[in-house]
PDB file of N, CA and C in Angstrom:
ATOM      1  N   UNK A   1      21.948  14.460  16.928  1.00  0.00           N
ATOM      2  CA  UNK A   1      21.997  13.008  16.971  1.00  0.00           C
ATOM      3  C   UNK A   1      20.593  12.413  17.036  1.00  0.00           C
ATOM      4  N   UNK A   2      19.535  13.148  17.867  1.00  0.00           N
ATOM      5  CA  UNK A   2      18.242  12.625  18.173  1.00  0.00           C
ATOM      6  C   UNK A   2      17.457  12.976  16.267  1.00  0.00           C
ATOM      7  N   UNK A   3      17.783  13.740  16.099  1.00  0.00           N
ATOM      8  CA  UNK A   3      17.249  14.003  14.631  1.00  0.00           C
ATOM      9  C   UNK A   3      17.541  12.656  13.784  1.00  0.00           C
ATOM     10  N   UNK A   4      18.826  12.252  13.714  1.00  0.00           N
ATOM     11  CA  UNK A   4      19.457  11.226  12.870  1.00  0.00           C
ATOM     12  C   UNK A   4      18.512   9.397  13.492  1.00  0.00           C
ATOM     13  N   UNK A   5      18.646   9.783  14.496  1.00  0.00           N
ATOM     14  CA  UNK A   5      17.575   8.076  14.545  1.00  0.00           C
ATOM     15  C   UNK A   5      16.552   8.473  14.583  1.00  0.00           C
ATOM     16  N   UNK A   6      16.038   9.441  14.871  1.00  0.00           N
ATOM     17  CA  UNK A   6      14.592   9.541  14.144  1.00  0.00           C
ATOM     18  C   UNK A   6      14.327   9.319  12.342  1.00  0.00           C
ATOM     19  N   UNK A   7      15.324   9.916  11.666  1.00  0.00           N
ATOM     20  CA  UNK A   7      15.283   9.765  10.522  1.00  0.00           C
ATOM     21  C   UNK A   7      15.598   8.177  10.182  1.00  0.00           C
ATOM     22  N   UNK A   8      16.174   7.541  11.096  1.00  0.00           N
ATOM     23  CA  UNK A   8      15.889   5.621  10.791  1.00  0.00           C
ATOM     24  C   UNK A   8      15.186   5.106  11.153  1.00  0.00           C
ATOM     25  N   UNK A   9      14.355   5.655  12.073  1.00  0.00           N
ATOM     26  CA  UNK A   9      13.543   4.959  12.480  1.00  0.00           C
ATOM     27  C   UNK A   9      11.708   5.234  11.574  1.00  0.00           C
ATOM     28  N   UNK A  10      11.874   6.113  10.737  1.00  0.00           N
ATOM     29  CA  UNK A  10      10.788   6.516  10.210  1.00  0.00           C
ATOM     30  C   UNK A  10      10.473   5.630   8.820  1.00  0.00           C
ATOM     31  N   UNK A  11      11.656   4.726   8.200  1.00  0.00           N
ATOM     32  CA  UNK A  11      11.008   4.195   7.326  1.00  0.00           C
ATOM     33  C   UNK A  11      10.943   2.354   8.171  1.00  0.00           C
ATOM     34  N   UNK A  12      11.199   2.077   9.127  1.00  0.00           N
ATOM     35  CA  UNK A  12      11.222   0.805   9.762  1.00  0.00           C
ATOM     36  C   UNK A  12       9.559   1.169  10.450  1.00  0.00           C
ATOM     37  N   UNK A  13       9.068   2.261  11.005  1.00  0.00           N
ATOM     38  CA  UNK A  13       7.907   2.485  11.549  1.00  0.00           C
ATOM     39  C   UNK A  13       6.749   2.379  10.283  1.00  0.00           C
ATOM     40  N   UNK A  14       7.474   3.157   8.879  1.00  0.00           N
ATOM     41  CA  UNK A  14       6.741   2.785   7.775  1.00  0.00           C
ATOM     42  C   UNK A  14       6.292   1.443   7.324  1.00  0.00           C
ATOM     43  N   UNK A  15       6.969   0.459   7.659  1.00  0.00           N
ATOM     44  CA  UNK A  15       6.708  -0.623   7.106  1.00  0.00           C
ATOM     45  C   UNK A  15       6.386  -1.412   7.795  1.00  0.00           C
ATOM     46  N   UNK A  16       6.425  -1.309   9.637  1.00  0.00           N
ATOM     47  CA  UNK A  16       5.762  -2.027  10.338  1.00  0.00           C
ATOM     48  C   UNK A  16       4.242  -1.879  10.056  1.00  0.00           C
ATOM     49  N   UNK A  17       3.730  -0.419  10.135  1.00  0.00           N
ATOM     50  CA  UNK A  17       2.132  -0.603   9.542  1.00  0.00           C
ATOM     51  C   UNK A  17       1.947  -1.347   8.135  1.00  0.00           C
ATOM     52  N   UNK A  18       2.958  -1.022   7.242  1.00  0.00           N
ATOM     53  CA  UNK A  18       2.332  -1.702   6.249  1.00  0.00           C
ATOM     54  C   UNK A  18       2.272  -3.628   5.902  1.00  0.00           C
ATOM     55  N   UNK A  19       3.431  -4.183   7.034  1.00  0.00           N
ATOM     56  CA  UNK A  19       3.090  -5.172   7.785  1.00  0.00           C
ATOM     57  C   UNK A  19       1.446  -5.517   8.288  1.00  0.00           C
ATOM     58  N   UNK A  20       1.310  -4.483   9.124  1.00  0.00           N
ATOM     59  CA  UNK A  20      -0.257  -4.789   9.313  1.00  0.00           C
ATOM     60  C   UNK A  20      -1.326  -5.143   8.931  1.00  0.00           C
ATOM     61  N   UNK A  21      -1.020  -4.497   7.576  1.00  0.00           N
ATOM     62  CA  UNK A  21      -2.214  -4.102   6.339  1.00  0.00           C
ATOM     63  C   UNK A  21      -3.003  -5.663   5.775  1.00  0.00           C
ATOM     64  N   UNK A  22      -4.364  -5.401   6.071  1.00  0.00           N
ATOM     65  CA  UNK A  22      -5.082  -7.216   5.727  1.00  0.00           C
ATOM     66  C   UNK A  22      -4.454  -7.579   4.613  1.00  0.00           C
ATOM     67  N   UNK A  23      -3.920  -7.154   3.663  1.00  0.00           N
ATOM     68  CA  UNK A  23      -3.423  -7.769   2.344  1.00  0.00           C
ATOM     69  C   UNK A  23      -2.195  -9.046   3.325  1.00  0.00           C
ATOM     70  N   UNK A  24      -1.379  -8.166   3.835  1.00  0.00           N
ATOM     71  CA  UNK A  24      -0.402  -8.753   4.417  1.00  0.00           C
ATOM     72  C   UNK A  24      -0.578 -10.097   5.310  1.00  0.00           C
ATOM     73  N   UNK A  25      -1.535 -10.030   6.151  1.00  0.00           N
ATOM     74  CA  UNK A  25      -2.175 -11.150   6.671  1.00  0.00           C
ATOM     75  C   UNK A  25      -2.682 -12.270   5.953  1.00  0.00           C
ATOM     76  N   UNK A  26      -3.599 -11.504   4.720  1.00  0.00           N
ATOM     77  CA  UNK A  26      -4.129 -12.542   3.740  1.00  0.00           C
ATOM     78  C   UNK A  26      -2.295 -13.363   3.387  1.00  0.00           C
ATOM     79  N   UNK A  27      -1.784 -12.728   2.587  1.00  0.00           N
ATOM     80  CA  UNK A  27      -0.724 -13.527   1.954  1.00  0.00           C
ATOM     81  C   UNK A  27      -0.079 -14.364   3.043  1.00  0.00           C
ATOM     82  N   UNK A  28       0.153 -14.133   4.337  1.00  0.00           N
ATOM     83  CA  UNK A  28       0.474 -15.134   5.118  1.00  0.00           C
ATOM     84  C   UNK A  28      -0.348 -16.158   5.532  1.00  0.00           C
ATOM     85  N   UNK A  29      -1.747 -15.982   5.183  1.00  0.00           N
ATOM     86  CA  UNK A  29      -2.942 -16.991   5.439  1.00  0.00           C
ATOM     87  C   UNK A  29      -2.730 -18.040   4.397  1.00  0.00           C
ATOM     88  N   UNK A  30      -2.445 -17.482   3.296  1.00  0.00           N
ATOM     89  CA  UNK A  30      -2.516 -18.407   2.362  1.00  0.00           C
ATOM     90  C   UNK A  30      -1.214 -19.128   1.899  1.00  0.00           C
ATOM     91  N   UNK A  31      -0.136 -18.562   2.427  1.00  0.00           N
ATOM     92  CA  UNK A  31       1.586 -19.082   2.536  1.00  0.00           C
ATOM     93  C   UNK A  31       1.077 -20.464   3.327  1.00  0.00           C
ATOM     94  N   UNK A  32       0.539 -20.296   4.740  1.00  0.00           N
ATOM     95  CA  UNK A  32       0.307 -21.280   5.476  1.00  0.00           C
ATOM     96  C   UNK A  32      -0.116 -22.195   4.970  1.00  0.00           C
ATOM     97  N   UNK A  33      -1.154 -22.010   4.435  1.00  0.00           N
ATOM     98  CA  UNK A  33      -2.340 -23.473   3.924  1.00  0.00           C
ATOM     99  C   UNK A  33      -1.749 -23.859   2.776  1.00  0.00           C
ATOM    100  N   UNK A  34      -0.931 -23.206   1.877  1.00  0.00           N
ATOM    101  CA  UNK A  34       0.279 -24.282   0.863  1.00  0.00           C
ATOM    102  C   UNK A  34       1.328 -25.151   1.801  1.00  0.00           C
ATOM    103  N   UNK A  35       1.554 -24.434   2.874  1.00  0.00           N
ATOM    104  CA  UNK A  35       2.318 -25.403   3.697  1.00  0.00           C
ATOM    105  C   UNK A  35       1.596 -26.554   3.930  1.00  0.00           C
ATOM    106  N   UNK A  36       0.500 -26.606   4.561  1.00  0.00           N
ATOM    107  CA  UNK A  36      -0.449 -27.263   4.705  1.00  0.00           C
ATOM    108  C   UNK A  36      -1.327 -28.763   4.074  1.00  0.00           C
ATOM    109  N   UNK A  37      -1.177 -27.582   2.760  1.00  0.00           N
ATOM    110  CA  UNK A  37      -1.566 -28.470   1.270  1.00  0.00           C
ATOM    111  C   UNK A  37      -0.328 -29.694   0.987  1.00  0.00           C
ATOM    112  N   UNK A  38       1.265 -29.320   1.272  1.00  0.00           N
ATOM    113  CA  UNK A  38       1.854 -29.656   0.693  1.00  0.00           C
ATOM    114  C   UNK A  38       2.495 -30.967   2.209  1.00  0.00           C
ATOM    115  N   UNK A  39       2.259 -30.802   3.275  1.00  0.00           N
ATOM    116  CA  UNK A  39       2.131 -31.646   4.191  1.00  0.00           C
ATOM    117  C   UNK A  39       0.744 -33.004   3.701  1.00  0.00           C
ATOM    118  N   UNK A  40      -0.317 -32.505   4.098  1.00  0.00           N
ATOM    119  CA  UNK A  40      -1.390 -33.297   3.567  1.00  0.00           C
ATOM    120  C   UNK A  40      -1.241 -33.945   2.262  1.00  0.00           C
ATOM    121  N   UNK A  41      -0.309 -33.386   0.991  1.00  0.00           N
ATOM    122  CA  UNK A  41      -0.177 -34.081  -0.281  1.00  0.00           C
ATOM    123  C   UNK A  41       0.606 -35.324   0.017  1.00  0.00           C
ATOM    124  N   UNK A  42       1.428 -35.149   0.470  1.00  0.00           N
ATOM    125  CA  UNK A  42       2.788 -36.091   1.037  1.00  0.00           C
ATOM    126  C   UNK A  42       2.400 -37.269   1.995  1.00  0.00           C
ATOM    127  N   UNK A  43       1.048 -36.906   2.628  1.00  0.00           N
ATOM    128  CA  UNK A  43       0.604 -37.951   3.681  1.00  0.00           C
ATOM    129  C   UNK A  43      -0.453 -38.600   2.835  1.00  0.00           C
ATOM    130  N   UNK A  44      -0.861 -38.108   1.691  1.00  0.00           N
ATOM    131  CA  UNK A  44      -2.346 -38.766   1.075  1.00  0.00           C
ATOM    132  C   UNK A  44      -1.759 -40.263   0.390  1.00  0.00           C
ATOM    133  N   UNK A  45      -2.635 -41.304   0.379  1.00  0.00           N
ATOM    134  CA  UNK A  45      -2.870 -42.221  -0.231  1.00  0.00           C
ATOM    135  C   UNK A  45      -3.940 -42.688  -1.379  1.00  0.00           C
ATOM    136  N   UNK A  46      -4.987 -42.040  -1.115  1.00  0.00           N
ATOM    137  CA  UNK A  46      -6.277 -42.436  -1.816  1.00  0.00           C
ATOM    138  C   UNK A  46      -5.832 -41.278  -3.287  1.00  0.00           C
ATOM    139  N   UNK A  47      -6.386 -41.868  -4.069  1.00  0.00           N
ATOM    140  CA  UNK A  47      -6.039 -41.126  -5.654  1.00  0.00           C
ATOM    141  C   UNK A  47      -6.744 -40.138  -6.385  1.00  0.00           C
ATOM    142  N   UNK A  48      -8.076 -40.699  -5.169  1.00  0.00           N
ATOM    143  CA  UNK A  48      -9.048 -38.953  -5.374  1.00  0.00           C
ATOM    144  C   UNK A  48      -8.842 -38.133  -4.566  1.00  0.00           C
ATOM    145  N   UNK A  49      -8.141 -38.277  -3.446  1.00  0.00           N
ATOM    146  CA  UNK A  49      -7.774 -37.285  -2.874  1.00  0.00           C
ATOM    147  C   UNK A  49      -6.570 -36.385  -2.621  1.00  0.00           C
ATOM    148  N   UNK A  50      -5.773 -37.255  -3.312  1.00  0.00           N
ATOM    149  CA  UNK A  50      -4.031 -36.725  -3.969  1.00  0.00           C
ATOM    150  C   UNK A  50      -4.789 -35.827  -5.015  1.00  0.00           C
ATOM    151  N   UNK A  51      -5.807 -35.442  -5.703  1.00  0.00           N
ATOM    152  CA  UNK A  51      -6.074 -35.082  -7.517  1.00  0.00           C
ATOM    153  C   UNK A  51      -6.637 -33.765  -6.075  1.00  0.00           C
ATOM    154  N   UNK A  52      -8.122 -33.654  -5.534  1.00  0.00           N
ATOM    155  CA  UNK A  52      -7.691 -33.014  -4.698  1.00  0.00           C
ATOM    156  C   UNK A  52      -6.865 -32.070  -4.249  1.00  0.00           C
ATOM    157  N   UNK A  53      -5.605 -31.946  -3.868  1.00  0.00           N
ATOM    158  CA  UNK A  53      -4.797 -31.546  -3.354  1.00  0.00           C
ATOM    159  C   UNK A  53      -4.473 -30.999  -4.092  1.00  0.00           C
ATOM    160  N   UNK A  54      -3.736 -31.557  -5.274  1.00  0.00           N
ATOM    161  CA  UNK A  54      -3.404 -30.688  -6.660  1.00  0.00           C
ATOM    162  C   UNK A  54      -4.043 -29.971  -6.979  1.00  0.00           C
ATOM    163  N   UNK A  55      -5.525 -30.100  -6.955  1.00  0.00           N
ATOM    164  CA  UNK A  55      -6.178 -28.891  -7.533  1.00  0.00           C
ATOM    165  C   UNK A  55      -6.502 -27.532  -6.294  1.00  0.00           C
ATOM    166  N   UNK A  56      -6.172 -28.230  -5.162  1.00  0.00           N
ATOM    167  CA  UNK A  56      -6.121 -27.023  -4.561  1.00  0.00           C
ATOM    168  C   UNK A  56      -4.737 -26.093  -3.890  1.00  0.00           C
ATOM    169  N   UNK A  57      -3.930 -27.060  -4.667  1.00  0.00           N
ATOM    170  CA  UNK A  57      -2.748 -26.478  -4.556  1.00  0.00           C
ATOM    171  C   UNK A  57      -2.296 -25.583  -5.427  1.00  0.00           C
ATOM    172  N   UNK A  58      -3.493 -25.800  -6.769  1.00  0.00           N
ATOM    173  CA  UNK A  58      -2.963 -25.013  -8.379  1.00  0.00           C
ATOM    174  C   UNK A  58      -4.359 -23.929  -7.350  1.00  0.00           C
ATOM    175  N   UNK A  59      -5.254 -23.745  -6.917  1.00  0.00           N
ATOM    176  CA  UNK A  59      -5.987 -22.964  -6.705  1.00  0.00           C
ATOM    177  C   UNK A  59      -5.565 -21.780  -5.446  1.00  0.00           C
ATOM    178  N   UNK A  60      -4.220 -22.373  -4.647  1.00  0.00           N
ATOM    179  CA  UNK A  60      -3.634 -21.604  -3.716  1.00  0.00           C
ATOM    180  C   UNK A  60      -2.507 -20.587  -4.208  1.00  0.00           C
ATOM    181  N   UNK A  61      -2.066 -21.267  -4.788  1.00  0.00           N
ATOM    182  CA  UNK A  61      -0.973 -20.937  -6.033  1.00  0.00           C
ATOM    183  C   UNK A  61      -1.179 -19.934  -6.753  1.00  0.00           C
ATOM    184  N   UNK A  62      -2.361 -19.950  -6.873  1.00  0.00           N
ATOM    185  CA  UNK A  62      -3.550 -18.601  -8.004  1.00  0.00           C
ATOM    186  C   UNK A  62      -3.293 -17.621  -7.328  1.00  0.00           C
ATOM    187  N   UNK A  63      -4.184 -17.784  -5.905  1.00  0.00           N
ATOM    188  CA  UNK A  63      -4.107 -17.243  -5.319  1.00  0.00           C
ATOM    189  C   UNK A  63      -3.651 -16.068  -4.553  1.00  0.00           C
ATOM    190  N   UNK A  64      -2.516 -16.356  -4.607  1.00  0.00           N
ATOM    191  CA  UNK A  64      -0.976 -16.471  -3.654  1.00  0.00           C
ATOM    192  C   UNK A  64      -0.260 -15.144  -4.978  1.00  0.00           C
ATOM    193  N   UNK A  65      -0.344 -15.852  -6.485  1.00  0.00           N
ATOM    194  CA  UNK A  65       0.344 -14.925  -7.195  1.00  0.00           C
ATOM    195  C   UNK A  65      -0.560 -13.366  -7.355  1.00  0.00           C
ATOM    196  N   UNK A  66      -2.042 -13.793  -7.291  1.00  0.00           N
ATOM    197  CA  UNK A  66      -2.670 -12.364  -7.502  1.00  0.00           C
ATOM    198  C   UNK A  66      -2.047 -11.597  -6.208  1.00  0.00           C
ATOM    199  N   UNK A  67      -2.065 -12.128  -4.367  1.00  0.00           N
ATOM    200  CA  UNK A  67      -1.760 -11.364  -3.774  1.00  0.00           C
ATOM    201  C   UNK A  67      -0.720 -10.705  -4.299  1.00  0.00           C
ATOM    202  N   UNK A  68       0.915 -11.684  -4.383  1.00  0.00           N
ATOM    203  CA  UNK A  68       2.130 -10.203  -4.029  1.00  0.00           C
ATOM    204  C   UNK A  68       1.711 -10.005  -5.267  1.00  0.00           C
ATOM    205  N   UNK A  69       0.671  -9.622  -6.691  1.00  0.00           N
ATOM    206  CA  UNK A  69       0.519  -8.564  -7.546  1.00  0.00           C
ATOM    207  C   UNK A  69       0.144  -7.543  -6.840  1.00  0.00           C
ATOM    208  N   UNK A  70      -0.733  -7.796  -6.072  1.00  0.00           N
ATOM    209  CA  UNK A  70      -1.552  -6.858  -5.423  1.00  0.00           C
ATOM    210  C   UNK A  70      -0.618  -6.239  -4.220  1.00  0.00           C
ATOM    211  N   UNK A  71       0.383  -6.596  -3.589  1.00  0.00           N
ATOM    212  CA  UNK A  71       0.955  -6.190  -2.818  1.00  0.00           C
ATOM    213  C   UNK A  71       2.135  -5.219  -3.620  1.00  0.00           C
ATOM    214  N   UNK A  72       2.606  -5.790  -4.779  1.00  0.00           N
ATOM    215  CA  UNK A  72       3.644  -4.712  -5.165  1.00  0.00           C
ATOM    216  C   UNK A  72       3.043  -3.367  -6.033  1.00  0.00           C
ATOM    217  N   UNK A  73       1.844  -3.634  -6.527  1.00  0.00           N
ATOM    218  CA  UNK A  73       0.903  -2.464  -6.861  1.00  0.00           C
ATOM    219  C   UNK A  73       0.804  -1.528  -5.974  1.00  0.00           C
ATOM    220  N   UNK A  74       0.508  -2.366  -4.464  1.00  0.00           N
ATOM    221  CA  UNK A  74       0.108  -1.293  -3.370  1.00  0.00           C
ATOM    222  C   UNK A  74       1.518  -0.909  -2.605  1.00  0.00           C
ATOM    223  N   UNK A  75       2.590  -1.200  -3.385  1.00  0.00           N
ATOM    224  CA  UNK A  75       3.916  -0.984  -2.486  1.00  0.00           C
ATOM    225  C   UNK A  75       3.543  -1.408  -0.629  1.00  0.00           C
ATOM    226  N   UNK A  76       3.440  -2.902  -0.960  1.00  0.00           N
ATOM    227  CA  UNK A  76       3.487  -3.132   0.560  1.00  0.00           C
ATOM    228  C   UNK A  76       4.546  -4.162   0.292  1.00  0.00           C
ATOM    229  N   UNK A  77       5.151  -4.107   1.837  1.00  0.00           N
ATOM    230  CA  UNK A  77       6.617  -4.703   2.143  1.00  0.00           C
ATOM    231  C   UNK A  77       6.076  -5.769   3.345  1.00  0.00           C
ATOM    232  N   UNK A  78       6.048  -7.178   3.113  1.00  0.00           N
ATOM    233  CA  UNK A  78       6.428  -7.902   4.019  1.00  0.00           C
ATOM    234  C   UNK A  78       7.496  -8.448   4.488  1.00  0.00           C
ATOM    235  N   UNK A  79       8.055  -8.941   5.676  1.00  0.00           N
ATOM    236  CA  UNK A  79       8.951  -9.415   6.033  1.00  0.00           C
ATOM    237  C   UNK A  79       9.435 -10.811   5.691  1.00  0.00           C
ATOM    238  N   UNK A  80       9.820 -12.047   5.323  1.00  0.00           N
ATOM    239  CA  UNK A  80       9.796 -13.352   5.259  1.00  0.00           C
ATOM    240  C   UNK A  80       9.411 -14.195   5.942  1.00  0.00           C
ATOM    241  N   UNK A  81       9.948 -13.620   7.383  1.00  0.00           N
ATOM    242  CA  UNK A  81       9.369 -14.476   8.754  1.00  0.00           C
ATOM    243  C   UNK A  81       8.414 -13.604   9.582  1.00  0.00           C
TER     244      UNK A  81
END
């Protein structure tokens, strides 16, 4: 029986490190600051600074898609929350 949850527990221990991994952090750094971006877009008024936003929202966006390339290259698994 002790054999059998060890054997479940070895790919949940797998993916908590790969949780860890700076890639993983980065992509949640930058999840955030689209949150961020997209709060601040919604509150802006001025028209140079709405253009702004957009462009750093198309520049987070960039971003954001090279990570999970880079994350499913490196077979890393994040969680959602």
């Amino acid at each position: 029986m002790e054999l059998a949850l060890k054997m479940i527990a070895l790919p949940q221990e797998k993916t908590k490190k790969q949780e860890e991994s700076p890639l993983a952090e980065e992509i949640r750094e930058v999840s955030r600051l689209l949150s961020c971006n997209e709060a601040w877009f919604r509150l802006e008024t001025d028209e140079d600074l709405i253009e702004a936003c957009i462009y750093e929202s198309r520049a987070l966006r960039a971003r954001y898609r090279y990570l999970l390339r880079m994350a499913r290259e490196q077979n890393v698994h994040i969680s959602p929350f």
